[in-house]
PDB file of N, CA and C in Angstrom:
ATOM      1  N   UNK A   1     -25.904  12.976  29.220  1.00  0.00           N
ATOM      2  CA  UNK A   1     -24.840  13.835  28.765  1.00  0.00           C
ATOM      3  C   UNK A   1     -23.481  13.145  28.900  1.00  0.00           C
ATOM      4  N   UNK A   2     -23.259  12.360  30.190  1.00  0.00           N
ATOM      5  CA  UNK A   2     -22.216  11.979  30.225  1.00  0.00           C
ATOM      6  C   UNK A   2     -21.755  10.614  29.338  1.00  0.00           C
ATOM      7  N   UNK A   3     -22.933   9.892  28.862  1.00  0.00           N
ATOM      8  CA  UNK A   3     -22.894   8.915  27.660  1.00  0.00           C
ATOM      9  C   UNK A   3     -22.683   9.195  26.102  1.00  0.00           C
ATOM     10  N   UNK A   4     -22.810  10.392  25.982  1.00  0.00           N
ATOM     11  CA  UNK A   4     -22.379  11.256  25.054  1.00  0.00           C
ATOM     12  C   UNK A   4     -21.197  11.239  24.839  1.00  0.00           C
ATOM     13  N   UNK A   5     -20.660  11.649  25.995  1.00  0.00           N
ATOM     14  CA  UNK A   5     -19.153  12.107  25.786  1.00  0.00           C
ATOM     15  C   UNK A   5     -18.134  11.130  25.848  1.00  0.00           C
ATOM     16  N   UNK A   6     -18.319  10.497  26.222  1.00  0.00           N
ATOM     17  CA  UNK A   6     -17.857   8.964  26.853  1.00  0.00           C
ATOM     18  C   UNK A   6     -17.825   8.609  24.736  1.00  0.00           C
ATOM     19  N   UNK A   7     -18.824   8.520  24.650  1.00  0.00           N
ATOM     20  CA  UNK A   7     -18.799   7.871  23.070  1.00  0.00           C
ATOM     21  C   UNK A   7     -18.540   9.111  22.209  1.00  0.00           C
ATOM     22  N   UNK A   8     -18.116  10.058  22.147  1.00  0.00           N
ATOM     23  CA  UNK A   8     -17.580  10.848  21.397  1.00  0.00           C
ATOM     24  C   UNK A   8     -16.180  10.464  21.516  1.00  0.00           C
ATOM     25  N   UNK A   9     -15.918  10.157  23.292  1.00  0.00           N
ATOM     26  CA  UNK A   9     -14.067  10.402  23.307  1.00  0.00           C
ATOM     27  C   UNK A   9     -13.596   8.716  22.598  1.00  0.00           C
ATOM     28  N   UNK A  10     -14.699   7.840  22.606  1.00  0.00           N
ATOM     29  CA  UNK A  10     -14.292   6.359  22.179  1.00  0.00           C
ATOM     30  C   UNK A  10     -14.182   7.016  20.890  1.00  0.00           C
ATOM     31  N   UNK A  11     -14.928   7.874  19.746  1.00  0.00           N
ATOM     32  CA  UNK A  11     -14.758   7.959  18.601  1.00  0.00           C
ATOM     33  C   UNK A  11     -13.582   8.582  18.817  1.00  0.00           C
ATOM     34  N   UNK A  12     -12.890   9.638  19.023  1.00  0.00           N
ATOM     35  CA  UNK A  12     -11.973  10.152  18.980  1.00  0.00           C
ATOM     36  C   UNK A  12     -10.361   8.840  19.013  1.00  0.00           C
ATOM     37  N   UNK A  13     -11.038   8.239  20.245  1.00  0.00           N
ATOM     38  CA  UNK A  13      -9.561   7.469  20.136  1.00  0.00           C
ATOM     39  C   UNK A  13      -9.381   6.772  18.717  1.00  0.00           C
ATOM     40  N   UNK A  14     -11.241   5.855  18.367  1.00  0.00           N
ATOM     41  CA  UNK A  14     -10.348   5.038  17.496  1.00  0.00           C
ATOM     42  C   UNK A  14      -9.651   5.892  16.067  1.00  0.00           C
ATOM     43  N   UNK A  15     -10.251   7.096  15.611  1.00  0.00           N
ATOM     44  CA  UNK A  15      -9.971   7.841  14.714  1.00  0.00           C
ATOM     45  C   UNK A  15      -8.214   7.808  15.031  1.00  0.00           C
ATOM     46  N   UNK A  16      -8.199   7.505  16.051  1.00  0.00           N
ATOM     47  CA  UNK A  16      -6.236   8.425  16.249  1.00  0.00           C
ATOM     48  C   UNK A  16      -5.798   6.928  16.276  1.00  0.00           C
ATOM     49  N   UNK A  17      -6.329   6.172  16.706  1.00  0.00           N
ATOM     50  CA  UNK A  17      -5.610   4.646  16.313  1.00  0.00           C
ATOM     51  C   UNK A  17      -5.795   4.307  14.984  1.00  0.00           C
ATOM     52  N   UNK A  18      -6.879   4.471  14.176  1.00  0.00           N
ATOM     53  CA  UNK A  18      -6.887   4.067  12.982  1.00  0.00           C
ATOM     54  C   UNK A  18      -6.006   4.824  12.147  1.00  0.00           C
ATOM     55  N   UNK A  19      -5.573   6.281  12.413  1.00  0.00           N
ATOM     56  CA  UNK A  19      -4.719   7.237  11.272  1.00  0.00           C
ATOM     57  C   UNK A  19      -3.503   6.849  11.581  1.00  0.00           C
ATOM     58  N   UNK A  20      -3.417   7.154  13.193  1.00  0.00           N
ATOM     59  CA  UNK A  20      -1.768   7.407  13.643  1.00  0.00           C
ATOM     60  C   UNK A  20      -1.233   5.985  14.205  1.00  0.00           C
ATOM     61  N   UNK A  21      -1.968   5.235  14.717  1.00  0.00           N
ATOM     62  CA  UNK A  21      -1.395   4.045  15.408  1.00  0.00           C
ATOM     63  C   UNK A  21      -1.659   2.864  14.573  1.00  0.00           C
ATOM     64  N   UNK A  22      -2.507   2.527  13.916  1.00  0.00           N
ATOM     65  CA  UNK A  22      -2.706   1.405  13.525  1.00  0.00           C
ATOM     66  C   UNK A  22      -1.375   0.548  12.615  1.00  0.00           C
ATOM     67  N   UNK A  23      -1.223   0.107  12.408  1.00  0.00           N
ATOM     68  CA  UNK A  23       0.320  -0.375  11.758  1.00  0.00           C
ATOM     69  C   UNK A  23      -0.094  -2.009  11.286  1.00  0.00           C
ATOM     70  N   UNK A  24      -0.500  -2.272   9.823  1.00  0.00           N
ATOM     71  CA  UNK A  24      -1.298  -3.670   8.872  1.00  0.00           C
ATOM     72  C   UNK A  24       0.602  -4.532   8.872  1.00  0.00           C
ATOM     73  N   UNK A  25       0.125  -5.910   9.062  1.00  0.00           N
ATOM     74  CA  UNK A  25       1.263  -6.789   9.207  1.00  0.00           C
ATOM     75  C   UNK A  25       2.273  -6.423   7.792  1.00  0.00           C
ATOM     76  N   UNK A  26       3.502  -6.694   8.261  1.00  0.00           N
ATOM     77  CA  UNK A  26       4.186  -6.964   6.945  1.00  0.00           C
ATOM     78  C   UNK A  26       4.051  -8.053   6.701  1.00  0.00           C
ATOM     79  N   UNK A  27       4.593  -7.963   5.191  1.00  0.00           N
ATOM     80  CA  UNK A  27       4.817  -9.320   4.417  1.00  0.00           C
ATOM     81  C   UNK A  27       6.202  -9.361   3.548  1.00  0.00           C
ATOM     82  N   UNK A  28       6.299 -10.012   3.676  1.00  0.00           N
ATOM     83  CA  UNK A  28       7.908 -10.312   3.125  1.00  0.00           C
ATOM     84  C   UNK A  28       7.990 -10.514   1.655  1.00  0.00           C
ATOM     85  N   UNK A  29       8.613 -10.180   0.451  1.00  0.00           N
ATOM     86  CA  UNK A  29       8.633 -10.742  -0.729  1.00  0.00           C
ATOM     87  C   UNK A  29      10.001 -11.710  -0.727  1.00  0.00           C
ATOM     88  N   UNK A  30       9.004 -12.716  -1.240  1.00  0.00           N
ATOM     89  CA  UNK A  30      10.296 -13.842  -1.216  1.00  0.00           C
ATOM     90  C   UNK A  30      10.333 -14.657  -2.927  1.00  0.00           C
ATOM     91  N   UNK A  31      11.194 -15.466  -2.944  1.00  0.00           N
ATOM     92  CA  UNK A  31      11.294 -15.793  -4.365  1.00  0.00           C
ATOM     93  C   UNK A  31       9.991 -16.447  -5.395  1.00  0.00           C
ATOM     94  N   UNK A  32       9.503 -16.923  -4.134  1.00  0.00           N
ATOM     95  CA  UNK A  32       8.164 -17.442  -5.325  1.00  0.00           C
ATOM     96  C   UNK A  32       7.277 -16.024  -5.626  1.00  0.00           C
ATOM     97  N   UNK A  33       7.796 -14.929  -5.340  1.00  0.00           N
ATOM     98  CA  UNK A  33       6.578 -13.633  -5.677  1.00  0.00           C
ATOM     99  C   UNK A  33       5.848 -13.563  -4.871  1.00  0.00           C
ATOM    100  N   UNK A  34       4.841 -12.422  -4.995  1.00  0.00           N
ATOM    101  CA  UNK A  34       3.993 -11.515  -4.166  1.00  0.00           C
ATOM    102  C   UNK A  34       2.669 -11.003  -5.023  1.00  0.00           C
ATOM    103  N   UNK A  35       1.324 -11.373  -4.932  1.00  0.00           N
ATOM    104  CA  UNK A  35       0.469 -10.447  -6.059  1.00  0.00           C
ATOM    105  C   UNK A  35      -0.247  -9.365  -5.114  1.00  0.00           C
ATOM    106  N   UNK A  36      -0.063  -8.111  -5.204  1.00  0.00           N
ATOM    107  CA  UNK A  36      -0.700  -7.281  -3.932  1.00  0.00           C
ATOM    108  C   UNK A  36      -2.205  -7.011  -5.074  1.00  0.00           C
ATOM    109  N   UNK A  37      -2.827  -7.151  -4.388  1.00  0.00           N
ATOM    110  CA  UNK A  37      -4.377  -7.033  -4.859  1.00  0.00           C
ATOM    111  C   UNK A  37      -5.068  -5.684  -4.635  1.00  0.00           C
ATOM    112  N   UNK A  38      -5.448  -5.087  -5.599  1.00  0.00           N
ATOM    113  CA  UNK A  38      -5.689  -3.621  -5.407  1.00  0.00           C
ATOM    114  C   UNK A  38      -7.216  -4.025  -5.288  1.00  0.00           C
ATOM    115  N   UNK A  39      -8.123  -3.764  -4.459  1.00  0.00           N
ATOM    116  CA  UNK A  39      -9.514  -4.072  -4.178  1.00  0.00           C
ATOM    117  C   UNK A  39     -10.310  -3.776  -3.565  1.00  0.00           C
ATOM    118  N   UNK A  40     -11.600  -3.239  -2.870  1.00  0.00           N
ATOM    119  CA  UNK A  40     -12.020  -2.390  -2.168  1.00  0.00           C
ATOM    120  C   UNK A  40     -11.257  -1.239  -1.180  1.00  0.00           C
ATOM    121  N   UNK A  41     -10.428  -0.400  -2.090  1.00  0.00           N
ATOM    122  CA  UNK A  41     -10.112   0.888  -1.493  1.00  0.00           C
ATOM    123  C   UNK A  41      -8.666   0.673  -0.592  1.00  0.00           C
ATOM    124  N   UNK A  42      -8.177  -0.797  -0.977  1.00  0.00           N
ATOM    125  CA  UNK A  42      -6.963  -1.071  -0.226  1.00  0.00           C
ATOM    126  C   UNK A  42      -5.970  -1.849  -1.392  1.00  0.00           C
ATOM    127  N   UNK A  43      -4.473  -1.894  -0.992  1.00  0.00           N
ATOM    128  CA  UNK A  43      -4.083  -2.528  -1.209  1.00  0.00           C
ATOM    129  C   UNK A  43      -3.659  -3.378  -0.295  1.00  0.00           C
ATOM    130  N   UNK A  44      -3.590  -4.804  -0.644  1.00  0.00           N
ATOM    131  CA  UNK A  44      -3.484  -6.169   0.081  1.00  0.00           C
ATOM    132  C   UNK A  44      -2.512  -7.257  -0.409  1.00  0.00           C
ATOM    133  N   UNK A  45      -1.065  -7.274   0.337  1.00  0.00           N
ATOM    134  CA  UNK A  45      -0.576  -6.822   1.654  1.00  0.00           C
ATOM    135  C   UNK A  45      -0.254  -5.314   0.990  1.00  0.00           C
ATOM    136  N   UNK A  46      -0.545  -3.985   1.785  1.00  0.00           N
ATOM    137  CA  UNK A  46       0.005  -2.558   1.668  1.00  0.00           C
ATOM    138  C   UNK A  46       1.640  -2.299   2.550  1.00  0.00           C
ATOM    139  N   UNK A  47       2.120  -3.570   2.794  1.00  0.00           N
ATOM    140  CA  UNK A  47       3.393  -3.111   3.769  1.00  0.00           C
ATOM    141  C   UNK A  47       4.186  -4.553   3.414  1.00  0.00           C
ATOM    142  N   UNK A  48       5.299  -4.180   2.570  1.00  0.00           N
ATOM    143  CA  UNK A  48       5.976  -5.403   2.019  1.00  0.00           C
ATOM    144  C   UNK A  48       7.216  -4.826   2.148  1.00  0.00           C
ATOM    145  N   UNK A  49       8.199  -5.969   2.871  1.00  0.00           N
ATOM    146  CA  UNK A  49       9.518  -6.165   3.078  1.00  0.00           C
ATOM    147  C   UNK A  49      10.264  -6.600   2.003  1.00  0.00           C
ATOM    148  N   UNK A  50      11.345  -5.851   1.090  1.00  0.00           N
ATOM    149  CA  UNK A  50      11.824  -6.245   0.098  1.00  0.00           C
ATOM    150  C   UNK A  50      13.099  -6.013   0.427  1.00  0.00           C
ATOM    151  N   UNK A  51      14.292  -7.260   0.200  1.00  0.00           N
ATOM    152  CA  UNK A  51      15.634  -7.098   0.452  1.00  0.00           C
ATOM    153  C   UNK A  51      16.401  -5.979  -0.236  1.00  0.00           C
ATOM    154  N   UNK A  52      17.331  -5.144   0.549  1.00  0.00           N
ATOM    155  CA  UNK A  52      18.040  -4.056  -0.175  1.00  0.00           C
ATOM    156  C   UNK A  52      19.448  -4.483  -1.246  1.00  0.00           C
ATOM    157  N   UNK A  53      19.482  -3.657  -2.116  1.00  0.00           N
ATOM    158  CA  UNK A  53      20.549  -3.613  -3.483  1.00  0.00           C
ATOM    159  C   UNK A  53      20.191  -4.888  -4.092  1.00  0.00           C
ATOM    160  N   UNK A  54      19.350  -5.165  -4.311  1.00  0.00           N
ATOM    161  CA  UNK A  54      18.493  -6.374  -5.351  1.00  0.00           C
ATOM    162  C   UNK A  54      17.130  -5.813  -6.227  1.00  0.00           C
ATOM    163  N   UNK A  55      17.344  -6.067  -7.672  1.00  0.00           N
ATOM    164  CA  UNK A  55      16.498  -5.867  -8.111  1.00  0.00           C
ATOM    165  C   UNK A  55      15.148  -6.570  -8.068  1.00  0.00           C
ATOM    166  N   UNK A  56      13.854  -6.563  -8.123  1.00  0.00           N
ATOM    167  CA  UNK A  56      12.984  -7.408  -7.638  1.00  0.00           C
ATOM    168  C   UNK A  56      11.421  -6.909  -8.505  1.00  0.00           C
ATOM    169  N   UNK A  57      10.710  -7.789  -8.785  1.00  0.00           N
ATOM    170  CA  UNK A  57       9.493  -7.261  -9.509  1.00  0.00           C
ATOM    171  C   UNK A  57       8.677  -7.291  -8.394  1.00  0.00           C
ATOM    172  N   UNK A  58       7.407  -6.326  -8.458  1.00  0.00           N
ATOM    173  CA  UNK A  58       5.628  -6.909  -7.755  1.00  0.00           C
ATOM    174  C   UNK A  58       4.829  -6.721  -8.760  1.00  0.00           C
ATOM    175  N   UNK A  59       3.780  -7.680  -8.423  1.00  0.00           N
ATOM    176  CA  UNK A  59       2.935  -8.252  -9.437  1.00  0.00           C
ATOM    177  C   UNK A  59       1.724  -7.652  -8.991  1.00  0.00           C
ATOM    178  N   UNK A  60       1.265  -6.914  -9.261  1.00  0.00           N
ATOM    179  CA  UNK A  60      -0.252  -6.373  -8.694  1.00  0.00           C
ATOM    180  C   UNK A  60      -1.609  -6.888  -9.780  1.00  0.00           C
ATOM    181  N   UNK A  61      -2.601  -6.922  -9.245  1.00  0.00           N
ATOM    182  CA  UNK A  61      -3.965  -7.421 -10.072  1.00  0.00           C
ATOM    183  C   UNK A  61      -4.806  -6.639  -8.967  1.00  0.00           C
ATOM    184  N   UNK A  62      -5.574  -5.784 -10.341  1.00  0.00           N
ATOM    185  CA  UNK A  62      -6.428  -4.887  -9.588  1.00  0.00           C
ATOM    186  C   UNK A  62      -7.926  -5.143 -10.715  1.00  0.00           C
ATOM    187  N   UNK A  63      -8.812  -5.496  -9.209  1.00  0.00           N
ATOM    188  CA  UNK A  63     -10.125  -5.781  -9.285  1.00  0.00           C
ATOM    189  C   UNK A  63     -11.070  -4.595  -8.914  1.00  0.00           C
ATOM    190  N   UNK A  64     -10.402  -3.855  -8.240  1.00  0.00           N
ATOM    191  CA  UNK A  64     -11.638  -2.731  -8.276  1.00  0.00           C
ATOM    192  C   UNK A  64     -11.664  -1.967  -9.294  1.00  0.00           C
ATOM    193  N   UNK A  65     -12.952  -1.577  -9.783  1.00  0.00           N
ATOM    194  CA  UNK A  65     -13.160  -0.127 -11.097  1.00  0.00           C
ATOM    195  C   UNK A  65     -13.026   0.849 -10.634  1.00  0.00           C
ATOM    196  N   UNK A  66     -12.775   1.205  -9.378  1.00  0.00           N
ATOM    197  CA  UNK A  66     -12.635   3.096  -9.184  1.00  0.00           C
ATOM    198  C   UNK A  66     -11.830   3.270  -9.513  1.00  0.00           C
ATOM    199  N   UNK A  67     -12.262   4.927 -10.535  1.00  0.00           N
ATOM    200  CA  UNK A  67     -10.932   5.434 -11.453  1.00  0.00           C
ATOM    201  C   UNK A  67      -9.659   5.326 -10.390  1.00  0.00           C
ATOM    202  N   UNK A  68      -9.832   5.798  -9.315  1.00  0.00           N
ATOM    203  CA  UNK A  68      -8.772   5.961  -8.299  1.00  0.00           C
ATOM    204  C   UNK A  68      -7.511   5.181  -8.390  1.00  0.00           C
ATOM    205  N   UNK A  69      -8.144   3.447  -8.452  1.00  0.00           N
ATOM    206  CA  UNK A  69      -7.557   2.097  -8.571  1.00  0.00           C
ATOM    207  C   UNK A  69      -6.611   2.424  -9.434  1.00  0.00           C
ATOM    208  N   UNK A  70      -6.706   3.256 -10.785  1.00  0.00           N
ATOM    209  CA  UNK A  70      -6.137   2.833 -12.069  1.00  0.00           C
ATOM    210  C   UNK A  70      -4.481   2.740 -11.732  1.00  0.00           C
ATOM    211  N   UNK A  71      -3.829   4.310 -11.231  1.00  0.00           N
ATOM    212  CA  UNK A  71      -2.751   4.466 -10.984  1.00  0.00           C
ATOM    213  C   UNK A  71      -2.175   3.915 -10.016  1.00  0.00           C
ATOM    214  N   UNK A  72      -0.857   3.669 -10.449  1.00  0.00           N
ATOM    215  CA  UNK A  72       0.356   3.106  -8.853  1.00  0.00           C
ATOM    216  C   UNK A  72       1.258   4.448  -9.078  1.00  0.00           C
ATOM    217  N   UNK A  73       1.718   5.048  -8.325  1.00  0.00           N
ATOM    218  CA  UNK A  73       2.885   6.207  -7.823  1.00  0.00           C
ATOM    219  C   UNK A  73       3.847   5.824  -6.883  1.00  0.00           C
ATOM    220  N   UNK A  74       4.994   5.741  -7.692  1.00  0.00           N
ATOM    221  CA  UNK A  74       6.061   5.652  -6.460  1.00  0.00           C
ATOM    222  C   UNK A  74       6.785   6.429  -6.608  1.00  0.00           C
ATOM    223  N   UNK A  75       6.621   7.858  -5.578  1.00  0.00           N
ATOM    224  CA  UNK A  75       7.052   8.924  -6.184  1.00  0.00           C
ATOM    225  C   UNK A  75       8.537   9.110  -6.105  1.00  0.00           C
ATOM    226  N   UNK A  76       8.825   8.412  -4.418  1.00  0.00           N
ATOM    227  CA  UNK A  76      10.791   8.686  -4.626  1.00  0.00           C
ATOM    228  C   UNK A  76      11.198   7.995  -5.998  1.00  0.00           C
ATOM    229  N   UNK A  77      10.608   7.009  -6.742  1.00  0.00           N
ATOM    230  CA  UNK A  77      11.128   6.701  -7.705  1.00  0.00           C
ATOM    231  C   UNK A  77      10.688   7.322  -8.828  1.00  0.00           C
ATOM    232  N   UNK A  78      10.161   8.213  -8.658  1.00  0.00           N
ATOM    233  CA  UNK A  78       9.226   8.402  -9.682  1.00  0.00           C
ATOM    234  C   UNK A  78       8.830   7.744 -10.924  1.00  0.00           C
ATOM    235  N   UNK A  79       7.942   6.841 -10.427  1.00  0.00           N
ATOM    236  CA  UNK A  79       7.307   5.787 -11.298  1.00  0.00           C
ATOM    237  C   UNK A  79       6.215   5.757 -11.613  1.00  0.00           C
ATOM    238  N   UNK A  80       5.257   5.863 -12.335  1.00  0.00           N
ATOM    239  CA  UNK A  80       3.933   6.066 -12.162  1.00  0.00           C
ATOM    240  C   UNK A  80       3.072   4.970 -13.634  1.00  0.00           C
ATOM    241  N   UNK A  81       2.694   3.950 -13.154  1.00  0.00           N
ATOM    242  CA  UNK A  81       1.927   3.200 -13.865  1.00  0.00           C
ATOM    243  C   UNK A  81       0.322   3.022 -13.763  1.00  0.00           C
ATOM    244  N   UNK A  82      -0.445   2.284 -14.997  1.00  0.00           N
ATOM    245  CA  UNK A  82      -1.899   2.171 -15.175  1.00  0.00           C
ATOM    246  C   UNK A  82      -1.860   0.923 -14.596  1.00  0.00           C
ATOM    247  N   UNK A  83      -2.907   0.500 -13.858  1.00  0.00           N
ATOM    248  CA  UNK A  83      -3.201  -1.196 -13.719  1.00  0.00           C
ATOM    249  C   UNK A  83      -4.305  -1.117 -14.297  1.00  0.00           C
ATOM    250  N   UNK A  84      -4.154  -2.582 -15.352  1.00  0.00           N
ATOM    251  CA  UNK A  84      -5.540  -2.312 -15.961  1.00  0.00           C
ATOM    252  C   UNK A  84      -6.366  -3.639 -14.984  1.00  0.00           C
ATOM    253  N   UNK A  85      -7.567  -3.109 -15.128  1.00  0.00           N
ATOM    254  CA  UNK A  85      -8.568  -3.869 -14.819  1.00  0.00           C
ATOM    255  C   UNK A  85      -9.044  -5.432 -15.024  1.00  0.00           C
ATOM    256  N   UNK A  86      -8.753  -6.002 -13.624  1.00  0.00           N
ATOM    257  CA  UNK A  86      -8.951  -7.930 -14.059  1.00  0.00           C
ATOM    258  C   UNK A  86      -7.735  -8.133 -14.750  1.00  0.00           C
ATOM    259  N   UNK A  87      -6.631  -7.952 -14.627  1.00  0.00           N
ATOM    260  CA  UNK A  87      -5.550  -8.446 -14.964  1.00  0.00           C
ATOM    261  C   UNK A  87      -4.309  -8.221 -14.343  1.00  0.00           C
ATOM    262  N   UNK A  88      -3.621  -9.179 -14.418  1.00  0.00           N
ATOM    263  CA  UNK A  88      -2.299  -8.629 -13.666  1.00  0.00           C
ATOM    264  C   UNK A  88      -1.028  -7.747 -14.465  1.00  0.00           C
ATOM    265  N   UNK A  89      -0.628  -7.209 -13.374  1.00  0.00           N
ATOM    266  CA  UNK A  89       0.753  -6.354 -14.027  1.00  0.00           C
ATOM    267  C   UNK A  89       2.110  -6.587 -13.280  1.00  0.00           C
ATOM    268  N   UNK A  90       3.250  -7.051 -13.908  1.00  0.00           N
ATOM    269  CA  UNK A  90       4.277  -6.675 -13.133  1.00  0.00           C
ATOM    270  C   UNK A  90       4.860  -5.445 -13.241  1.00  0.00           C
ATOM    271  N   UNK A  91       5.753  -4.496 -11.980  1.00  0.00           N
ATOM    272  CA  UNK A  91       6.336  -3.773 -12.202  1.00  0.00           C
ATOM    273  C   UNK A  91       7.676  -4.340 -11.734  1.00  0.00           C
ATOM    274  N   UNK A  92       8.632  -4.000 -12.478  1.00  0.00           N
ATOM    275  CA  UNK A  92       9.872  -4.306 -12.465  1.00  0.00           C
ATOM    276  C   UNK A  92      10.869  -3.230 -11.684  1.00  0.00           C
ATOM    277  N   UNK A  93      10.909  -3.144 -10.541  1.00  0.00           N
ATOM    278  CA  UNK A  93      12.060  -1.999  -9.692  1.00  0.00           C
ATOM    279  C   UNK A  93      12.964  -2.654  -9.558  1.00  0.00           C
ATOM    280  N   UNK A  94      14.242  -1.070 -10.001  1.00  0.00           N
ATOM    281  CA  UNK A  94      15.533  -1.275  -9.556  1.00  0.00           C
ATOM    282  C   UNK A  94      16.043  -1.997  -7.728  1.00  0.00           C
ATOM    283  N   UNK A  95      17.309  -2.193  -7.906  1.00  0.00           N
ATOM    284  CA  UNK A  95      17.631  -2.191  -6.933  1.00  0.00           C
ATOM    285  C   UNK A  95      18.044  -0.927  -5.872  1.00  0.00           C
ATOM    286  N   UNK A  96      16.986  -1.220  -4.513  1.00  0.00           N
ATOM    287  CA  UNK A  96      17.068   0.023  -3.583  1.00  0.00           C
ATOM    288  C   UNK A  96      17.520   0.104  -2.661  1.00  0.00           C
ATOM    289  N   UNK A  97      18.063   1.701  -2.204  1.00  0.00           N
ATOM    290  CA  UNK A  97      19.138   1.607  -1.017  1.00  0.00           C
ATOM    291  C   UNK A  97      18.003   1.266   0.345  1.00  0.00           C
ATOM    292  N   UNK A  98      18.485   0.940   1.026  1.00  0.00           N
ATOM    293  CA  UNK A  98      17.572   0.975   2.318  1.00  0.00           C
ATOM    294  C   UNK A  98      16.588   1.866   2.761  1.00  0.00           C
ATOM    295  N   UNK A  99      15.746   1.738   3.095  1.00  0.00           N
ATOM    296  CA  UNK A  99      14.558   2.764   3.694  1.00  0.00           C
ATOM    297  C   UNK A  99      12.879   2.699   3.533  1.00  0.00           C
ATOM    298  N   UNK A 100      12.115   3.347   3.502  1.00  0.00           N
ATOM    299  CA  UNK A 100      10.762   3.018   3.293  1.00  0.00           C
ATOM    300  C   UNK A 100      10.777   4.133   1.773  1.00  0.00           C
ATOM    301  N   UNK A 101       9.738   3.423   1.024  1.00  0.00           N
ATOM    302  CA  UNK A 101       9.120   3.945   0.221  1.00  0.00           C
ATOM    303  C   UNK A 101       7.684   3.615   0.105  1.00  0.00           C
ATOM    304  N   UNK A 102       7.088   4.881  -0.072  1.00  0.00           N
ATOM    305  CA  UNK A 102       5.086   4.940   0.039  1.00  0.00           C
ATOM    306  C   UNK A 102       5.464   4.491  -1.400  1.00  0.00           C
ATOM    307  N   UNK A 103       3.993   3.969  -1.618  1.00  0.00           N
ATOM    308  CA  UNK A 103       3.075   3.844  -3.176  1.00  0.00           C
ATOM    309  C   UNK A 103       1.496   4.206  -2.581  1.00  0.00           C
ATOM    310  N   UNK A 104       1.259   4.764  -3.575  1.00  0.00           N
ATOM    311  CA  UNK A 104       0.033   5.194  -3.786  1.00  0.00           C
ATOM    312  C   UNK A 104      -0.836   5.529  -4.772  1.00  0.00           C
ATOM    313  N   UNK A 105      -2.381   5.006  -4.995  1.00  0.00           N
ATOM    314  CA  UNK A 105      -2.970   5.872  -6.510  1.00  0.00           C
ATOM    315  C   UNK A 105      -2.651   7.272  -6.106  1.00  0.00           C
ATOM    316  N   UNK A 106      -2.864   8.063  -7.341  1.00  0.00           N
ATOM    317  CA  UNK A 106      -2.872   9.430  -7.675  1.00  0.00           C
ATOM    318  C   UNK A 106      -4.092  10.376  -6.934  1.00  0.00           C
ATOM    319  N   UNK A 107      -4.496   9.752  -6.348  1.00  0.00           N
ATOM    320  CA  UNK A 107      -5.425  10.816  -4.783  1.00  0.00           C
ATOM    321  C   UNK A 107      -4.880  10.266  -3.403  1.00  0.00           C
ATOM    322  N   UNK A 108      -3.597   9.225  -3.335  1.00  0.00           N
ATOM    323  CA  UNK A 108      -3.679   8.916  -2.133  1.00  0.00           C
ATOM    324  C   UNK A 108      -4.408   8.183  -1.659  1.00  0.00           C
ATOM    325  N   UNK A 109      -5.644   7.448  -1.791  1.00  0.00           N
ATOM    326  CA  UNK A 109      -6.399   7.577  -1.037  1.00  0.00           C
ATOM    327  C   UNK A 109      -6.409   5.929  -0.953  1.00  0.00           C
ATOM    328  N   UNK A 110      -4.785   4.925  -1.792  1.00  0.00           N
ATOM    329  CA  UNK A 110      -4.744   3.498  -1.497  1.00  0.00           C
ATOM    330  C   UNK A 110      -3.396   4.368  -1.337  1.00  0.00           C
ATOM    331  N   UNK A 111      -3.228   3.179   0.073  1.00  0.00           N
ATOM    332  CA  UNK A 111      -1.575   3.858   0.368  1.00  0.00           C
ATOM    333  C   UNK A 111      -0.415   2.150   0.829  1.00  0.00           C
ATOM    334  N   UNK A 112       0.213   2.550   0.479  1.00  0.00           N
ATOM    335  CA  UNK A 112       1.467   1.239   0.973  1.00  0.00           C
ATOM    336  C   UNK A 112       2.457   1.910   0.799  1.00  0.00           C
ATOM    337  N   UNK A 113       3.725   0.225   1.556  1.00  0.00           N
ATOM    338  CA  UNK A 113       4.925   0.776   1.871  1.00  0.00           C
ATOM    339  C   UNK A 113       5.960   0.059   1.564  1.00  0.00           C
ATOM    340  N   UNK A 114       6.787   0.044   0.883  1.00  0.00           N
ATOM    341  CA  UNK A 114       7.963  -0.785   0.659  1.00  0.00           C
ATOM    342  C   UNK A 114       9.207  -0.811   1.747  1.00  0.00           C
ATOM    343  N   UNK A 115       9.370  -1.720   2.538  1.00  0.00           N
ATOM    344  CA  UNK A 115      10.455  -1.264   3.453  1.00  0.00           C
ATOM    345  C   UNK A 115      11.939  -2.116   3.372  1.00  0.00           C
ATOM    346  N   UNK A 116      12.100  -1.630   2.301  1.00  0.00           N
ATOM    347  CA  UNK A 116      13.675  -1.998   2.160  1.00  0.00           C
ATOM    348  C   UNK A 116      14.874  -2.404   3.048  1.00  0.00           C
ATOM    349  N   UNK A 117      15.254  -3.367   3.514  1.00  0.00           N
ATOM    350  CA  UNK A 117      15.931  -3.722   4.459  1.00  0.00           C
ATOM    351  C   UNK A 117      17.190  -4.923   4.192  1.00  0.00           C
TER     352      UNK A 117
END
C-alpha cells in the first residue's frame, strides 16, 4: 500500500513539473534566422527571444500531418496562418512592444512563446 502511494505522489509531482514548472531553453533569433519545426506535437525551439521595436520574420517548416499542425495563432496579434505541409513558410511580424506573446495551433495543443525584449 505504501508503494502505491509513494508512486502515485511521484506521478503527481512530475504532472505539476511538467505543466507548471517545466520551462524548454530559449533561443535567441539572430540575423542569420530561425526555422522552428512544427513536428511530433511540438514546436522546436517553442520559446524564442526576439529584439523589441524591430521588425523580424520566423520561418517555420512543418513536417507533421495532424490537422492540428496546420494552423499558427498569434492571437495578441491576431494573426492566424496555414503551414503547409513539407515546406517552409515565412511569417513576417511587425515590430513589438516588449512582453511575451503565446503562438499556438487552433486547439492549443502546440504551444510557444515569443519573448520580446
Amino acid at each position: 500500500m505504501i508503494g502505491v502511494n509513494l508512486v502515485g505522489l511521484a506521478l503527481i509531482a512530475l504532472i505539476v513539473w511538467w505543466f507548471w514548472l517545466y520551462r524548454p531553453p530559449q533561443t535567441t533569433l539572430d540575423e542569420s534566422g530561425l526555422v522552428i519545426r512544427v513536428e511530433n506535437g511540438i514546436y522546436q525551439p517553442s520559446h524564442i527571444k526576439v529584439p523589441a521595436n524591430q521588425p523580424f520574420s520566423l520561418q517555420f517548416l512543418r513536417t507533421d500531418a495532424s490537422p492540428c499542425s496546420e494552423m499558427l495563432l498569434i492571437p495578441d496579434l491576431q494573426l492566424s496562418e496555414a503551414l503547409p505541409l513539407n515546406k517552409s513558410k515565412s511569417i513576417k511580424l511587425p515590430a513589438l512592444a516588449k512582453g511575451t506573446y503565446v503562438f499556438h495551433c487552433q486547439m492549443q495543443m502546440y504551444r510557444g512563446q515569443l519573448v520580446v525584449e
